[in-house]
PDB file of N, CA and C in Angstrom:
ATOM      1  N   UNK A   1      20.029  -7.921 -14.625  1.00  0.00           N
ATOM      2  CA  UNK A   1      19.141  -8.548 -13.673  1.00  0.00           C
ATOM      3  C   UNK A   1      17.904  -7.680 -13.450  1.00  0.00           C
ATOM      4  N   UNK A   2      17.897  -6.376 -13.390  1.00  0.00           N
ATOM      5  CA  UNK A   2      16.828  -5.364 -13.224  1.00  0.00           C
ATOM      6  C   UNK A   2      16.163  -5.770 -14.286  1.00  0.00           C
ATOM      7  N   UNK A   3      16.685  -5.875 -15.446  1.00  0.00           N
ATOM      8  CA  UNK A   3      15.816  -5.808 -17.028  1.00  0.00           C
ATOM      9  C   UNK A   3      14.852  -6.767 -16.429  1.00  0.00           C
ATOM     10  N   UNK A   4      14.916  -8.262 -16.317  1.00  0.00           N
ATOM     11  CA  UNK A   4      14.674  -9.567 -16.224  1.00  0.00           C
ATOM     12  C   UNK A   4      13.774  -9.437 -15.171  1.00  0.00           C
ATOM     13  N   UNK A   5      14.246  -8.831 -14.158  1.00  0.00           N
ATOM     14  CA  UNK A   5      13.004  -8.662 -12.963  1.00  0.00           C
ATOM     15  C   UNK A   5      11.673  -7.928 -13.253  1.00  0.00           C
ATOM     16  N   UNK A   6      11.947  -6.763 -14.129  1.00  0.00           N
ATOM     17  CA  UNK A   6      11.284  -5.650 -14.134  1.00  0.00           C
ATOM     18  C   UNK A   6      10.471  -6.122 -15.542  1.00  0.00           C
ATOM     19  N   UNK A   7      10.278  -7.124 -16.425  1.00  0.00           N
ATOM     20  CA  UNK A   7       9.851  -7.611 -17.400  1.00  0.00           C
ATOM     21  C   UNK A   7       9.395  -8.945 -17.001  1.00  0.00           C
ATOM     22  N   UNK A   8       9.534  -9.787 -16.102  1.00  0.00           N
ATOM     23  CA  UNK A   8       8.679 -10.653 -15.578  1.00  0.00           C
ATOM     24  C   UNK A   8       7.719 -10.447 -14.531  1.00  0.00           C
ATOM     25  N   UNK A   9       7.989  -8.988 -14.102  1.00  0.00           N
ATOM     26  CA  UNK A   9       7.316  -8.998 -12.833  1.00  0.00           C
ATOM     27  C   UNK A   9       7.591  -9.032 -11.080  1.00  0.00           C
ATOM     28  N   UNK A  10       8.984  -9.390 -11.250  1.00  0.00           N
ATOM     29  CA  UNK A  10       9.817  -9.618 -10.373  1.00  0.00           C
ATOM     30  C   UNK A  10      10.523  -8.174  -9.687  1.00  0.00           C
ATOM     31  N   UNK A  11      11.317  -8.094  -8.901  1.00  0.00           N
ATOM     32  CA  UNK A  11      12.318  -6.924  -8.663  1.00  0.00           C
ATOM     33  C   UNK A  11      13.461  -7.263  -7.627  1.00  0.00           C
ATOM     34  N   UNK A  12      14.648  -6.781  -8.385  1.00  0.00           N
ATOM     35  CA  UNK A  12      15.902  -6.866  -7.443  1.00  0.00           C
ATOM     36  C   UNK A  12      15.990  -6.243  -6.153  1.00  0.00           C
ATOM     37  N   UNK A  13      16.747  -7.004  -5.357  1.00  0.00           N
ATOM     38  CA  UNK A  13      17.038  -6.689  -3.790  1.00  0.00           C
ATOM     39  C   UNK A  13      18.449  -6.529  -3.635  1.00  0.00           C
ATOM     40  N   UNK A  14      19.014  -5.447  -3.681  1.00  0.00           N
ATOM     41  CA  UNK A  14      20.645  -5.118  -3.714  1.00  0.00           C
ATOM     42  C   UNK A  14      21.133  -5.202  -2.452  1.00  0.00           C
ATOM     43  N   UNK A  15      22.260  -6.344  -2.114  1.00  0.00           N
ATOM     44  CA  UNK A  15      22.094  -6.349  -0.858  1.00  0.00           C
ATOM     45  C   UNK A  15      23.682  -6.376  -0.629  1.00  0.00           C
ATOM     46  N   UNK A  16      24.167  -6.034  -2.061  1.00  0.00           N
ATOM     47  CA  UNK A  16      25.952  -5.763  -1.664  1.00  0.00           C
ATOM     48  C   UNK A  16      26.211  -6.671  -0.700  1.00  0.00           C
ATOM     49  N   UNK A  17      27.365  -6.386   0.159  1.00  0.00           N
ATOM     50  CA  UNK A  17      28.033  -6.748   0.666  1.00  0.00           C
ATOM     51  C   UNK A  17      27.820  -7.175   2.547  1.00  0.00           C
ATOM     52  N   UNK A  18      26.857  -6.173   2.519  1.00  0.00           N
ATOM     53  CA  UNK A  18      26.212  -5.737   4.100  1.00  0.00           C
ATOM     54  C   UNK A  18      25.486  -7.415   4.187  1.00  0.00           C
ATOM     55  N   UNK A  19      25.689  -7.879   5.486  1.00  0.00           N
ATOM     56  CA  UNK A  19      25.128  -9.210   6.398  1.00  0.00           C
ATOM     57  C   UNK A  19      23.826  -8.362   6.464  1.00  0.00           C
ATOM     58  N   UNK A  20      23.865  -7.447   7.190  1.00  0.00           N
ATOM     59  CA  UNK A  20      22.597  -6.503   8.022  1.00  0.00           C
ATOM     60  C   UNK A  20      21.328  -6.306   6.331  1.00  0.00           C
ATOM     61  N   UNK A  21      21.702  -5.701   5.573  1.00  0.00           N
ATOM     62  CA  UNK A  21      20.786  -5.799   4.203  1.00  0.00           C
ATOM     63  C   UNK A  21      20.472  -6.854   4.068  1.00  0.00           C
ATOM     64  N   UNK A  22      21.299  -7.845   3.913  1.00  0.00           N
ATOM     65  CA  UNK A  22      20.978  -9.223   3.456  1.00  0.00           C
ATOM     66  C   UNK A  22      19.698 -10.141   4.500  1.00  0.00           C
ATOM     67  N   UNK A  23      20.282  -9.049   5.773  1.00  0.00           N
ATOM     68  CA  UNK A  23      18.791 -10.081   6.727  1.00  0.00           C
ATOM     69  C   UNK A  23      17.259  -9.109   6.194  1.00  0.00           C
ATOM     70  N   UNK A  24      17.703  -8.167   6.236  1.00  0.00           N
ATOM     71  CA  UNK A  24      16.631  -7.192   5.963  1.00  0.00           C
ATOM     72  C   UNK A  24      15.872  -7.608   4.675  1.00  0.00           C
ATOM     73  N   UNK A  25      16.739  -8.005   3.624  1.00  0.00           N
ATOM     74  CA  UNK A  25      16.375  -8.451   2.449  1.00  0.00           C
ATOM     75  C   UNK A  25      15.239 -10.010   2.302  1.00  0.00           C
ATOM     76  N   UNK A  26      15.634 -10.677   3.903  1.00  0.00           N
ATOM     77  CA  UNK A  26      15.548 -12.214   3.583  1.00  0.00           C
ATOM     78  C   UNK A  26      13.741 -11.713   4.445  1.00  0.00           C
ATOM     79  N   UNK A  27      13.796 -10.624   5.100  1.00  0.00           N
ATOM     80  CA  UNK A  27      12.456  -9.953   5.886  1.00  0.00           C
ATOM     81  C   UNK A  27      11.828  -9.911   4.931  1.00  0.00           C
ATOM     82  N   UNK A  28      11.325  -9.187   4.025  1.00  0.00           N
ATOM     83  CA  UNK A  28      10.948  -8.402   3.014  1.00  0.00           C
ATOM     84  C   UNK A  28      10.668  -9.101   2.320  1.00  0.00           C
ATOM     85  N   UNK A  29      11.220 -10.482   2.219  1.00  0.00           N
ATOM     86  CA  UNK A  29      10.565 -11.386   0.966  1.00  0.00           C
ATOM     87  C   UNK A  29       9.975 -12.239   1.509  1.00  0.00           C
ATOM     88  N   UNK A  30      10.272 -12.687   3.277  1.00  0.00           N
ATOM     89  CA  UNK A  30       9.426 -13.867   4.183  1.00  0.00           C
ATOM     90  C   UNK A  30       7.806 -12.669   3.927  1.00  0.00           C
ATOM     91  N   UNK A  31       7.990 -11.554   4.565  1.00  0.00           N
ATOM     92  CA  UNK A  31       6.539 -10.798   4.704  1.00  0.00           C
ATOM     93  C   UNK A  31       5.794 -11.029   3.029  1.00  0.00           C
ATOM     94  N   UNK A  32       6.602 -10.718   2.257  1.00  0.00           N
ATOM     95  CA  UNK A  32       5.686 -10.402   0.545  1.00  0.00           C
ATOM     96  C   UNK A  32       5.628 -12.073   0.538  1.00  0.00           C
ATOM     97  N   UNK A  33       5.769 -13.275   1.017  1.00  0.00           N
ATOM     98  CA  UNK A  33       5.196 -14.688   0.676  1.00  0.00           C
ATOM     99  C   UNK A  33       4.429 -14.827   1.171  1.00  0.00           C
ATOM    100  N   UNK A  34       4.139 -14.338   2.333  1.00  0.00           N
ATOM    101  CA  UNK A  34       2.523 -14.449   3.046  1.00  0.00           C
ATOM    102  C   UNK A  34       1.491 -13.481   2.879  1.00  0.00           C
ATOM    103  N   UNK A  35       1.521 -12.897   1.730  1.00  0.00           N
ATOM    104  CA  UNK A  35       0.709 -11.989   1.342  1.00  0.00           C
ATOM    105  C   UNK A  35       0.283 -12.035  -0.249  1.00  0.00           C
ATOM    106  N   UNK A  36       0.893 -12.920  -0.589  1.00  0.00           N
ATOM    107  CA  UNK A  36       0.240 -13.289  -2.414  1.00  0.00           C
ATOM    108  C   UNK A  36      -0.433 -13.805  -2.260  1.00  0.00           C
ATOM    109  N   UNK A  37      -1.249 -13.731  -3.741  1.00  0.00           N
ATOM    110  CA  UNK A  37      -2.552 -13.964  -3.930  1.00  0.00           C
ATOM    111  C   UNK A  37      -2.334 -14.409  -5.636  1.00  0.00           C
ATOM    112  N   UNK A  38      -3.229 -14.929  -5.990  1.00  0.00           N
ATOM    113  CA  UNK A  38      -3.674 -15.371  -7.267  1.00  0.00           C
ATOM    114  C   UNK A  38      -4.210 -14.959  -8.075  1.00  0.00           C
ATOM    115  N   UNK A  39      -4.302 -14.468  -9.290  1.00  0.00           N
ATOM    116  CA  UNK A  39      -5.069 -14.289 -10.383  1.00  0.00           C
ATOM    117  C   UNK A  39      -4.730 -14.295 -11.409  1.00  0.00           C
ATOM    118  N   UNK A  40      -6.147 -15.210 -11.569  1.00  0.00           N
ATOM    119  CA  UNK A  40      -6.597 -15.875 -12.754  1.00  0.00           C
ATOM    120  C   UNK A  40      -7.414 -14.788 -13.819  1.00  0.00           C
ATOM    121  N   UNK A  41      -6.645 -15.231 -15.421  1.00  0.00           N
ATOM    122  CA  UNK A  41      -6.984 -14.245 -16.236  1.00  0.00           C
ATOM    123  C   UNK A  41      -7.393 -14.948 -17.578  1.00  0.00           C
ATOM    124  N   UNK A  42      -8.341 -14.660 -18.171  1.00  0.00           N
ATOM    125  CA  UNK A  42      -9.098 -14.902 -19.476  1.00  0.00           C
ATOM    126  C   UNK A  42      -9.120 -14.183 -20.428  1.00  0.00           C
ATOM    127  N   UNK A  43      -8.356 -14.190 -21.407  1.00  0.00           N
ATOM    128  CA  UNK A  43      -8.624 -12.878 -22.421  1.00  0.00           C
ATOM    129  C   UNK A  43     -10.053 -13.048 -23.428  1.00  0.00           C
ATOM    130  N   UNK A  44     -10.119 -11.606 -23.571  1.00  0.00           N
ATOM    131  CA  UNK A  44     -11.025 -11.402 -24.659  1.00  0.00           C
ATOM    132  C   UNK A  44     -11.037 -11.986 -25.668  1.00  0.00           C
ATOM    133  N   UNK A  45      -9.204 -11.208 -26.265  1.00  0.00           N
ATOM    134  CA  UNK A  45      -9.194 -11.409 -27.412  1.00  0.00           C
ATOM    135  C   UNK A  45      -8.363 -12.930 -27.580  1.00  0.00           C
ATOM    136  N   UNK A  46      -8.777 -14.133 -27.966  1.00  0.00           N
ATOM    137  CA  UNK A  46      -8.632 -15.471 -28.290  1.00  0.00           C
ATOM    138  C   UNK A  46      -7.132 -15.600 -28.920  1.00  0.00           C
ATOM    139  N   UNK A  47      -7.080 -14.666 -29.973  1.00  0.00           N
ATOM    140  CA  UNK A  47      -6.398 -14.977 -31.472  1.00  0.00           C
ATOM    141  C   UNK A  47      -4.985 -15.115 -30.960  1.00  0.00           C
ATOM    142  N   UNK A  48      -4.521 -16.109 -31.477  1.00  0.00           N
ATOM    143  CA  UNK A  48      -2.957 -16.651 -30.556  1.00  0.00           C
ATOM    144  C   UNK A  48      -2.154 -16.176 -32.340  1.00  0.00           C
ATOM    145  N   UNK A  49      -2.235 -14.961 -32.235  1.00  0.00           N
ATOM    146  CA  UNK A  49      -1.341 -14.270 -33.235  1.00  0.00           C
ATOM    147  C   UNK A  49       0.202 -13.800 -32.773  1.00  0.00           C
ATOM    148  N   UNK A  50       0.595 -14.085 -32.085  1.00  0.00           N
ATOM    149  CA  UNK A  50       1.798 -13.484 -31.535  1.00  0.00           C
ATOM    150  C   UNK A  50       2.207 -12.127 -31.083  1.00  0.00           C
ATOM    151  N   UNK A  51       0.994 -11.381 -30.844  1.00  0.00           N
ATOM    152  CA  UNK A  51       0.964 -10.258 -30.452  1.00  0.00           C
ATOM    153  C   UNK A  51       1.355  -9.811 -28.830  1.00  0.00           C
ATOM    154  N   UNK A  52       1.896  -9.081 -28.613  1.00  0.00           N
ATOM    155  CA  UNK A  52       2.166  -8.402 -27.120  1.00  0.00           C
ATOM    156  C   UNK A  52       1.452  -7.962 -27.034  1.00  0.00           C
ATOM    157  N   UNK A  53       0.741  -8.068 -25.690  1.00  0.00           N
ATOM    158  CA  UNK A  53      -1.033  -7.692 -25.101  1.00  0.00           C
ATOM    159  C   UNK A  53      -0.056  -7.420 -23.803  1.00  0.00           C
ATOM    160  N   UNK A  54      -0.735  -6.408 -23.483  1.00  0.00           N
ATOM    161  CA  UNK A  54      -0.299  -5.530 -22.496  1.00  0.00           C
ATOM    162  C   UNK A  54      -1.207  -5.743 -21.074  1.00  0.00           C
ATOM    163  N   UNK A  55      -0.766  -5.990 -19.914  1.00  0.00           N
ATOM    164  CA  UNK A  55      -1.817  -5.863 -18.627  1.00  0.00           C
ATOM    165  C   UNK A  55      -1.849  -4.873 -18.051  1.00  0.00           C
ATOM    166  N   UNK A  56      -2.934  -4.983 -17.346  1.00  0.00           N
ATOM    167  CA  UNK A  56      -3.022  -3.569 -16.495  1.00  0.00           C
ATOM    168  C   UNK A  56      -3.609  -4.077 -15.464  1.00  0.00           C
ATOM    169  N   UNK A  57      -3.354  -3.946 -14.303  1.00  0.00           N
ATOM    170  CA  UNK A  57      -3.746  -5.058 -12.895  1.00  0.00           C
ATOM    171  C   UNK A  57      -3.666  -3.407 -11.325  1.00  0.00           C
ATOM    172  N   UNK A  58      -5.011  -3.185 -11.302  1.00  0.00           N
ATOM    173  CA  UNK A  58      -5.325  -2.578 -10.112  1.00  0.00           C
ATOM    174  C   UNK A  58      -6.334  -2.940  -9.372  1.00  0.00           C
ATOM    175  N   UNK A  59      -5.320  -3.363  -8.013  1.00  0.00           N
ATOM    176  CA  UNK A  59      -6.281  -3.509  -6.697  1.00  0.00           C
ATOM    177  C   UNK A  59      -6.835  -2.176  -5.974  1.00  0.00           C
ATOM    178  N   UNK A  60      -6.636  -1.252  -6.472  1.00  0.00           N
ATOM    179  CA  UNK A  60      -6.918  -0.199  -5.705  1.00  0.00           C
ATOM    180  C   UNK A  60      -5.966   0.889  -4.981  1.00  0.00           C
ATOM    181  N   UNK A  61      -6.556   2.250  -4.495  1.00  0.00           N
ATOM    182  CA  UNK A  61      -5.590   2.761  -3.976  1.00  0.00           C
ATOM    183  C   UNK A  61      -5.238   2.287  -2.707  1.00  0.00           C
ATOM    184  N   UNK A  62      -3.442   2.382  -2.667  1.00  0.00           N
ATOM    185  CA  UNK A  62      -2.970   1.784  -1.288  1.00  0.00           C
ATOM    186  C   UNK A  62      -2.570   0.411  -1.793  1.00  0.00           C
ATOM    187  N   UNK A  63      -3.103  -0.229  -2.723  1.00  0.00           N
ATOM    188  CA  UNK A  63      -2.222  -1.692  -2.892  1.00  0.00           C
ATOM    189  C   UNK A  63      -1.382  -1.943  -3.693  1.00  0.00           C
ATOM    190  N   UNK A  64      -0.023  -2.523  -4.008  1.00  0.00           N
ATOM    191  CA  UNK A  64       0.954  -2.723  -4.638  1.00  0.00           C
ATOM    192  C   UNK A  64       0.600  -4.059  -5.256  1.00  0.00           C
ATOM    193  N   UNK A  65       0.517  -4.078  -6.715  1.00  0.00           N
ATOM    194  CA  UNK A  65       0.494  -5.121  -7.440  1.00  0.00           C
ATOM    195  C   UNK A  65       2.048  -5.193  -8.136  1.00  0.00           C
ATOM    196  N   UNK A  66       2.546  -6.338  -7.735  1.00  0.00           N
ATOM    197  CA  UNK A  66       3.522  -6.646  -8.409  1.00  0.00           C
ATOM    198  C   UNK A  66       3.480  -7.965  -9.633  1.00  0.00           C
ATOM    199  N   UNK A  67       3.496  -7.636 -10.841  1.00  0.00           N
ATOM    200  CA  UNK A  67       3.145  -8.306 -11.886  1.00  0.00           C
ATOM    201  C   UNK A  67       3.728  -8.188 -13.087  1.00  0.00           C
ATOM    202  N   UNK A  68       3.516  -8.939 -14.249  1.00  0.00           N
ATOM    203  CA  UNK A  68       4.789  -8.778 -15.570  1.00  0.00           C
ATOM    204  C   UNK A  68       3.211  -7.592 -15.831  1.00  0.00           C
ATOM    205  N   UNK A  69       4.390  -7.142 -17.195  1.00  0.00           N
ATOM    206  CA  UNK A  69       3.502  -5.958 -18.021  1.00  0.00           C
ATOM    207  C   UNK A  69       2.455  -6.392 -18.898  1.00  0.00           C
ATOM    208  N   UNK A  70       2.848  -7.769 -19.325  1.00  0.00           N
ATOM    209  CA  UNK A  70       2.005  -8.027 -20.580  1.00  0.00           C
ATOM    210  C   UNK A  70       2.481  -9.590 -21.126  1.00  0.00           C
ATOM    211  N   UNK A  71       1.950  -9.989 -22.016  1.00  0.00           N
ATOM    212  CA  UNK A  71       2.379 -11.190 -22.307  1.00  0.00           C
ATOM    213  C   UNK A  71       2.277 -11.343 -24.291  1.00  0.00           C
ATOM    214  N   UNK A  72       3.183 -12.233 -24.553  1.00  0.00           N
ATOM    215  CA  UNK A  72       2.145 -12.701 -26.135  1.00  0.00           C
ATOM    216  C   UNK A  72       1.887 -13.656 -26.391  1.00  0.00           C
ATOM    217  N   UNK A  73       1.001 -13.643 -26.863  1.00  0.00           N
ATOM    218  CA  UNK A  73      -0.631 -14.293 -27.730  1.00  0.00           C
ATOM    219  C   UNK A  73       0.359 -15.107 -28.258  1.00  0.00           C
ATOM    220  N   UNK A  74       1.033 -16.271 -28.587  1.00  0.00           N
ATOM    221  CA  UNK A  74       1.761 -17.033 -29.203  1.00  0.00           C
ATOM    222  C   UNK A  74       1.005 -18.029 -29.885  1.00  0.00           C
ATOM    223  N   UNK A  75       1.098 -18.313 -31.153  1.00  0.00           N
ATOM    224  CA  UNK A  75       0.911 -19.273 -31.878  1.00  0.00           C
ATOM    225  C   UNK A  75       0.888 -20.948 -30.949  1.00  0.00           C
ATOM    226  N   UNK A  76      -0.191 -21.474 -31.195  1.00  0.00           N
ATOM    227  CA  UNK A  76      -0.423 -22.434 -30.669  1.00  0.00           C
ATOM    228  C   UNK A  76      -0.225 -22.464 -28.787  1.00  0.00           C
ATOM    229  N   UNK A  77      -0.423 -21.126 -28.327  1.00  0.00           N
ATOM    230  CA  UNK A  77      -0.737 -21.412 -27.031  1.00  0.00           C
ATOM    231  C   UNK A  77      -2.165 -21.242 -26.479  1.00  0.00           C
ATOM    232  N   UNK A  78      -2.596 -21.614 -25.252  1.00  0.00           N
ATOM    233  CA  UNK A  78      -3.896 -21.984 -25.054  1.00  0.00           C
ATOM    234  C   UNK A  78      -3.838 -21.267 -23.964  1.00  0.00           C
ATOM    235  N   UNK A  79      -3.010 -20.004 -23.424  1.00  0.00           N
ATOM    236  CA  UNK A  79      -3.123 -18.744 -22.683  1.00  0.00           C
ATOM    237  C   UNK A  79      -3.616 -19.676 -21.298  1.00  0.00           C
ATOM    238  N   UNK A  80      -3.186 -20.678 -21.201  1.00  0.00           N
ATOM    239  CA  UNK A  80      -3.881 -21.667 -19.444  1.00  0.00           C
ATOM    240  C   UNK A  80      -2.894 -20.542 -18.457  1.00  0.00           C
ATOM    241  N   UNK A  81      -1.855 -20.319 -18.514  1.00  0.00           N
ATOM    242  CA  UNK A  81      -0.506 -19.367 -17.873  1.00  0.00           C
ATOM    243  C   UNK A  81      -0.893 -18.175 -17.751  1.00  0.00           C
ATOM    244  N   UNK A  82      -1.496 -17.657 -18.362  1.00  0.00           N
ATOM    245  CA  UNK A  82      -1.896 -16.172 -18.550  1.00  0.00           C
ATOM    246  C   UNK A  82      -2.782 -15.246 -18.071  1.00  0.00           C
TER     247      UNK A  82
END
């Protein structure tokens, strides 16, 4: 589950067994939904070769971007997702 989170962009909330984590957990994700934001991305490079293109996404110091690493260029995609 870490792999999957940590390669889409996502991240696990371990909340075992504890009621008390689990509210803490359900905090933490009400606060991070009212605080996303959007962006929209255009690549340079066009060529839908199937290559892994790597991102790099900074708001600055002090802000936490949570985002996948990178994506690929896939044959016959039109990068609208990306």
């Amino acid at each position: 589950m870490e792999q999957l989170a940590r390669e889409s962009g996502g991240r696990v909330i371990d909340v075992g067994n504890s009621g008390r984590r689990l509210e803490d957990a359900f905090d933490q994700i009400q606060d991070e939904l009212r605080t996303q934001y959007l962006l929209s991305y255009t690549p340079a490079n066009k060529a839908a070769d199937g290559k892994y293109r790597k991102l790099e996404i900074d708001c600055g110091k002090g802000n936490n971007v949570q985002a996948r690493k990178g994506y690929y260029a896939i044959v016959g995609d039109d990068n609208s997702d990306n």
